[in-house]
C-alpha atoms as a PDB file:
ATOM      1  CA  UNK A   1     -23.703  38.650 172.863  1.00  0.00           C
ATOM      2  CA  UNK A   2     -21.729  41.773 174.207  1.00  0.00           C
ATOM      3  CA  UNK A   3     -21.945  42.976 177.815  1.00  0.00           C
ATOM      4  CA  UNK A   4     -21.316  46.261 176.103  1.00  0.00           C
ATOM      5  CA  UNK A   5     -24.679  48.758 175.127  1.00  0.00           C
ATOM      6  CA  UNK A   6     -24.818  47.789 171.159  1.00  0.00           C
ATOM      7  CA  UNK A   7     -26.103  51.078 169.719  1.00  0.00           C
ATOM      8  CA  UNK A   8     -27.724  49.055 166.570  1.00  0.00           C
ATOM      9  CA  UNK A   9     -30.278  47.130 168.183  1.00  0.00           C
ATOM     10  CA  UNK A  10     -33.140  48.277 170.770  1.00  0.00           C
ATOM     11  CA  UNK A  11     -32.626  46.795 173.658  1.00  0.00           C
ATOM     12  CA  UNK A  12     -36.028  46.112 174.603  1.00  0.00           C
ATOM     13  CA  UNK A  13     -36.833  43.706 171.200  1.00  0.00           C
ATOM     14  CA  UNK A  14     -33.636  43.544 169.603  1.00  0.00           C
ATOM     15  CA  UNK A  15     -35.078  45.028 166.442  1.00  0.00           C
ATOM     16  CA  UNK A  16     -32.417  47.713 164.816  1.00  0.00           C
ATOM     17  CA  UNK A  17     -32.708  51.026 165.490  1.00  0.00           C
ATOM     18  CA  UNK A  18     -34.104  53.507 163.230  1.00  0.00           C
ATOM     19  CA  UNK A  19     -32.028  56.176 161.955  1.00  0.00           C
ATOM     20  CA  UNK A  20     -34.286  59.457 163.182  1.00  0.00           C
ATOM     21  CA  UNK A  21     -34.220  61.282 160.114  1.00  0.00           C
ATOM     22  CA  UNK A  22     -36.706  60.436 157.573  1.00  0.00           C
ATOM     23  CA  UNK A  23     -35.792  59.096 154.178  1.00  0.00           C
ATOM     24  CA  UNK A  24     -36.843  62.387 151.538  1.00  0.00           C
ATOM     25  CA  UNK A  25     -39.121  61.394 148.850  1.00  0.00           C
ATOM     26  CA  UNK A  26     -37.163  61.090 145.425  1.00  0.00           C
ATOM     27  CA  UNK A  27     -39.743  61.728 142.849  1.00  0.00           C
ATOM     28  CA  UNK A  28     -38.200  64.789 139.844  1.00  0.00           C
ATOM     29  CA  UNK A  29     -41.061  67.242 141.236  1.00  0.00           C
ATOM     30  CA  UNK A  30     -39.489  66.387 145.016  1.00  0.00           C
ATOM     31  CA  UNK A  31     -36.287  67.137 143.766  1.00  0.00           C
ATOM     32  CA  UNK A  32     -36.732  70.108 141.821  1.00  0.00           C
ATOM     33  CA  UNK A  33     -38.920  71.540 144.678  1.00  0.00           C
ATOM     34  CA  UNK A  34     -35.805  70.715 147.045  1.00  0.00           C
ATOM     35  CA  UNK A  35     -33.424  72.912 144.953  1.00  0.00           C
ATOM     36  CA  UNK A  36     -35.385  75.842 143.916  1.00  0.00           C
ATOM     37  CA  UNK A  37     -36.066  76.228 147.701  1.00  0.00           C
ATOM     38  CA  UNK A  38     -31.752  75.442 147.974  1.00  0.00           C
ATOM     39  CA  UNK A  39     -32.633  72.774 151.124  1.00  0.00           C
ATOM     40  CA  UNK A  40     -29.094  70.956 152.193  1.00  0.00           C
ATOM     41  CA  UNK A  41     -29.289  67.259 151.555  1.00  0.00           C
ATOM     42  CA  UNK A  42     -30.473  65.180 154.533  1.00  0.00           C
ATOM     43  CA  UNK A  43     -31.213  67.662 157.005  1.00  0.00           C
ATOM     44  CA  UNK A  44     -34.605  67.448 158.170  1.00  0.00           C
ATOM     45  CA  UNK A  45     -37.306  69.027 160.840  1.00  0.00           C
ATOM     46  CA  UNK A  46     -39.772  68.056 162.152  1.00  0.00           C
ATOM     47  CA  UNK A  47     -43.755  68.387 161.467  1.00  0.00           C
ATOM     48  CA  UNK A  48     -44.381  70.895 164.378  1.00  0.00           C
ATOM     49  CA  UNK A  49     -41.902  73.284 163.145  1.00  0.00           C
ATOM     50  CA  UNK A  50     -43.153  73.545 159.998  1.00  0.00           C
ATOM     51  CA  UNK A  51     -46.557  73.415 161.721  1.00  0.00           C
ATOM     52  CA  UNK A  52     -45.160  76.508 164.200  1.00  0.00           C
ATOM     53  CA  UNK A  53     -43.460  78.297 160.680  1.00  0.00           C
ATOM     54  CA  UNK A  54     -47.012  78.174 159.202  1.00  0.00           C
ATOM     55  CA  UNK A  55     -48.542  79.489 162.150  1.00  0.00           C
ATOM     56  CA  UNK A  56     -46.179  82.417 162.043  1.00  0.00           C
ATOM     57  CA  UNK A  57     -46.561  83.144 158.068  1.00  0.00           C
ATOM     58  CA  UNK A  58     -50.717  82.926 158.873  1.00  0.00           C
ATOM     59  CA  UNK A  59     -50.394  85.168 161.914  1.00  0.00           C
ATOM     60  CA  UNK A  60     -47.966  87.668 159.524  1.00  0.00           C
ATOM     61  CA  UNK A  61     -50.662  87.495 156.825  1.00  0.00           C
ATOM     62  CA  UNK A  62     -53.309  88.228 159.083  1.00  0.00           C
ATOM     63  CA  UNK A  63     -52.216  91.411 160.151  1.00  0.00           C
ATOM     64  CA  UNK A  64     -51.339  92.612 156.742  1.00  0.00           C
ATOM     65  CA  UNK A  65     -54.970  91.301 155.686  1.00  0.00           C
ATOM     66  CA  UNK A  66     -56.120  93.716 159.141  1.00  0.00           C
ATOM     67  CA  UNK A  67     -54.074  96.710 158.563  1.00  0.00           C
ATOM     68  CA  UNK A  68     -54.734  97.343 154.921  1.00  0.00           C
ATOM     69  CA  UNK A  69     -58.366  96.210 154.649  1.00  0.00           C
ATOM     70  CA  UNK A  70     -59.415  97.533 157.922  1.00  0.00           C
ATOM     71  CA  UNK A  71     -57.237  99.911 159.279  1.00  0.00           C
ATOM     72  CA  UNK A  72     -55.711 102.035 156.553  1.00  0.00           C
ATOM     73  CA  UNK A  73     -58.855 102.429 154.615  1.00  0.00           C
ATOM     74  CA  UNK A  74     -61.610 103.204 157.798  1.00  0.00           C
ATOM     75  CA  UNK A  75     -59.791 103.802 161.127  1.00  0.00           C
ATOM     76  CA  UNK A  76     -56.877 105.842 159.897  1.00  0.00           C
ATOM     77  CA  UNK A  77     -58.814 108.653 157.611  1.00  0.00           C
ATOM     78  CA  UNK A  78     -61.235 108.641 160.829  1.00  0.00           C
ATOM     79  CA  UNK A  79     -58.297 109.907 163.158  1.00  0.00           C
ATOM     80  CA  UNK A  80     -57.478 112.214 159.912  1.00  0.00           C
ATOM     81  CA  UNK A  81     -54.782 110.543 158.874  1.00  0.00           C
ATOM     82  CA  UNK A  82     -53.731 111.197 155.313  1.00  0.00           C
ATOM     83  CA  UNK A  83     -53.885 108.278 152.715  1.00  0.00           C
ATOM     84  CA  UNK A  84     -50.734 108.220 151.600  1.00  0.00           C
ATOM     85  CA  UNK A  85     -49.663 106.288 154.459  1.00  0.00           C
ATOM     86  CA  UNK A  86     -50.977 103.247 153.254  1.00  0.00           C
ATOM     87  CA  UNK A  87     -48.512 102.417 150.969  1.00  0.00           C
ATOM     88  CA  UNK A  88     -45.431 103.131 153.235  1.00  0.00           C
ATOM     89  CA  UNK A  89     -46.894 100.942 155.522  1.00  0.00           C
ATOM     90  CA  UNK A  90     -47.917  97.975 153.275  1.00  0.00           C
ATOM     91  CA  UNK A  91     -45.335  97.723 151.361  1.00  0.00           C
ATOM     92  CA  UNK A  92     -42.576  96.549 154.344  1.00  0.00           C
ATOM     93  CA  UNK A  93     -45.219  94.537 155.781  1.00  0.00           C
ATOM     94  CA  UNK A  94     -45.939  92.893 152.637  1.00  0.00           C
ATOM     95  CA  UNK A  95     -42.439  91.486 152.096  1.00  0.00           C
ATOM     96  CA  UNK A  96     -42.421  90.288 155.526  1.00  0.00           C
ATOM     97  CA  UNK A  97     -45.249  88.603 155.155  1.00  0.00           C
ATOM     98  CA  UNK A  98     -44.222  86.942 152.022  1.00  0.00           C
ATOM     99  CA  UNK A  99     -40.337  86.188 153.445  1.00  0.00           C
ATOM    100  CA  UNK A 100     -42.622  84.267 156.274  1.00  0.00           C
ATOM    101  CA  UNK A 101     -44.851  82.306 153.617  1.00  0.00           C
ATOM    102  CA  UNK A 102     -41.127  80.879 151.952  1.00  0.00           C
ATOM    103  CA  UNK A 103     -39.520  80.698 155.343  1.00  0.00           C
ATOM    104  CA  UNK A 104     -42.760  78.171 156.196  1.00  0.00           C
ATOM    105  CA  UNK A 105     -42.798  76.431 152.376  1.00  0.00           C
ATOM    106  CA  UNK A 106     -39.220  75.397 153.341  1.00  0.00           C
ATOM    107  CA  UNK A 107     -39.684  74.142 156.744  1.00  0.00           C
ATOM    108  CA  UNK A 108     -42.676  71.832 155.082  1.00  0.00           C
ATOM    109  CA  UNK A 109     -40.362  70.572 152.485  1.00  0.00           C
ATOM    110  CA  UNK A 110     -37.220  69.799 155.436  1.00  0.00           C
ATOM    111  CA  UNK A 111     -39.871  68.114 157.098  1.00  0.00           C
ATOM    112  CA  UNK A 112     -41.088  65.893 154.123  1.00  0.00           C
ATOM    113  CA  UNK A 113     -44.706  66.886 155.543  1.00  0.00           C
ATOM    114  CA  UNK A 114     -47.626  65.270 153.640  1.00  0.00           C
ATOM    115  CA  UNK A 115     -49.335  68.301 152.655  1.00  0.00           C
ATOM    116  CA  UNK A 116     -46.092  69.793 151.461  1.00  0.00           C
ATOM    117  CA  UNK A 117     -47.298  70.657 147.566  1.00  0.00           C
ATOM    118  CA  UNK A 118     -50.753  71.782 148.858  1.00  0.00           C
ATOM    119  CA  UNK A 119     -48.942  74.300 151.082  1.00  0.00           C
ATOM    120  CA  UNK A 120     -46.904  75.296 148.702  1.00  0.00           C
ATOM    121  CA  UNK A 121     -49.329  75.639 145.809  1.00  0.00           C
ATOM    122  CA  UNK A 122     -51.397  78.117 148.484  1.00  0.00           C
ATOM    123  CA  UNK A 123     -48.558  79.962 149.644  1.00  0.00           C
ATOM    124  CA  UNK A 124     -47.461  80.719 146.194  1.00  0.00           C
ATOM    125  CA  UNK A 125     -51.009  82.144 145.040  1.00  0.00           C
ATOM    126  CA  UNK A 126     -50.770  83.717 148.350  1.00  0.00           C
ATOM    127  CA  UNK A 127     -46.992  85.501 147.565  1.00  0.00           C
ATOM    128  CA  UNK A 128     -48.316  86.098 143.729  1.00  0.00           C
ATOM    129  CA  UNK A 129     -51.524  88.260 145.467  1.00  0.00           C
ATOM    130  CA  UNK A 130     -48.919  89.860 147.351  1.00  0.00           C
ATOM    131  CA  UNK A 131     -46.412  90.799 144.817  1.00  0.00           C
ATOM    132  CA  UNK A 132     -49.292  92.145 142.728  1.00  0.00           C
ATOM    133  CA  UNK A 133     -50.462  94.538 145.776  1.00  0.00           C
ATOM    134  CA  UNK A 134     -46.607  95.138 146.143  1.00  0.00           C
ATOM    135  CA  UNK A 135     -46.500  96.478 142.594  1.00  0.00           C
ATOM    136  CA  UNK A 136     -49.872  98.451 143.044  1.00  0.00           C
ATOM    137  CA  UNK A 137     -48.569 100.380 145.927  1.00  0.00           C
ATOM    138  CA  UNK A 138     -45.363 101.314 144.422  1.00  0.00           C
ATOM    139  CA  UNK A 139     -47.144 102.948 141.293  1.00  0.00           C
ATOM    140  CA  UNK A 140     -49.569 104.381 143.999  1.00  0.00           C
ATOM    141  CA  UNK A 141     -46.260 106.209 145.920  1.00  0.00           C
ATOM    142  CA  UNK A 142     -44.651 107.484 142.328  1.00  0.00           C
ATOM    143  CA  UNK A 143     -48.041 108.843 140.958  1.00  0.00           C
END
C-alpha cells in the first residue's frame, strides 16, 4: 500500500473511482441524433442544465404564444395600433424561440437525459408549428 493519495481507488471503500462523465448510449438512432445536432464526442452536461435550457426554450415559447395570441390580435388594435405590426414582431421572436428549442434538444442529448427522444420529438413539432407561422407572416408582410 502507498502512503501516497492513489487517485484510482476511494479512499473510504477502496472501490475505483468512477470516471464523472457518463458513458453515451451507442444505439444508430443515438448516433445519428448526436451528429445531426454536431455534439463533440465525450463531452457531457449535466441533467439540470438541460433541465435549466428547457426552462428557457418554454419561457421563450411562452411569450411568443402571449404576444401573438393575446397581445397583437386584442391589446394592440385596442391602443390603435395598426396590424401590420404583428408580423415584424413575430417573426424575430419566432426564430428565437426556435434557436432556444435546439439550443435545449442539444443540452438533453450532452446530457444523455432519459427523456431525450421525447423532448426532441416535441420540440421538433414545436419548431415545425413555428416555421409554418414563420412562413405565414412573411407572405402576410409581402402581400
Amino acid at each position: 500500500m502507498s502512503t501516497t493519495a492513489d487517485t484510482s481507488d476511494n479512499a473510504i471503500t477502496g472501490a475505483p473511482v468512477t470516471d464523472p462523465i457518463r458513458v453515451q448510449s451507442s444505439s444508430p438512432a443515438d448516433r445519428f441524433m448526436r451528429r445531426l445536432l454536431r455534439l463533440p464526442e465525450g463531452k457531457t452536461s449535466t441533467a439540470a442544465e438541460a433541465r435549466s435550457a428547457f426552462q428557457k426554450s418554454l419561457a421563450y415559447t411562452t411569450c411568443r404564444c402571449l404576444l401573438m395570441y393575446i397581445i397583437l390580435p386584442f391589446v394592440l388594435p385596442a391602443v390603435g395600433i395598426a396590424k401590420a405590426v404583428g408580423p415584424w414582431i413575430a417573426i424575430p421572436v419566432g426564430v428565437i424561440a426556435m434557436i432556444s428549442i435546439v439550443y435545449s434538444i442539444r443540452r438533453f442529448w450532452r446530457a444523455d437525459h432519459s427523456k431525450r427522444w421525447h423532448y426532441t420529438i416535441f420540440g421538433t413539432i414545436i419548431i415545425g408549428f413555428l416555421i409554418y407561422l414563420t412562413i405565414k407572416d412573411t407572405i402576410e408582410l409581402f402581400t
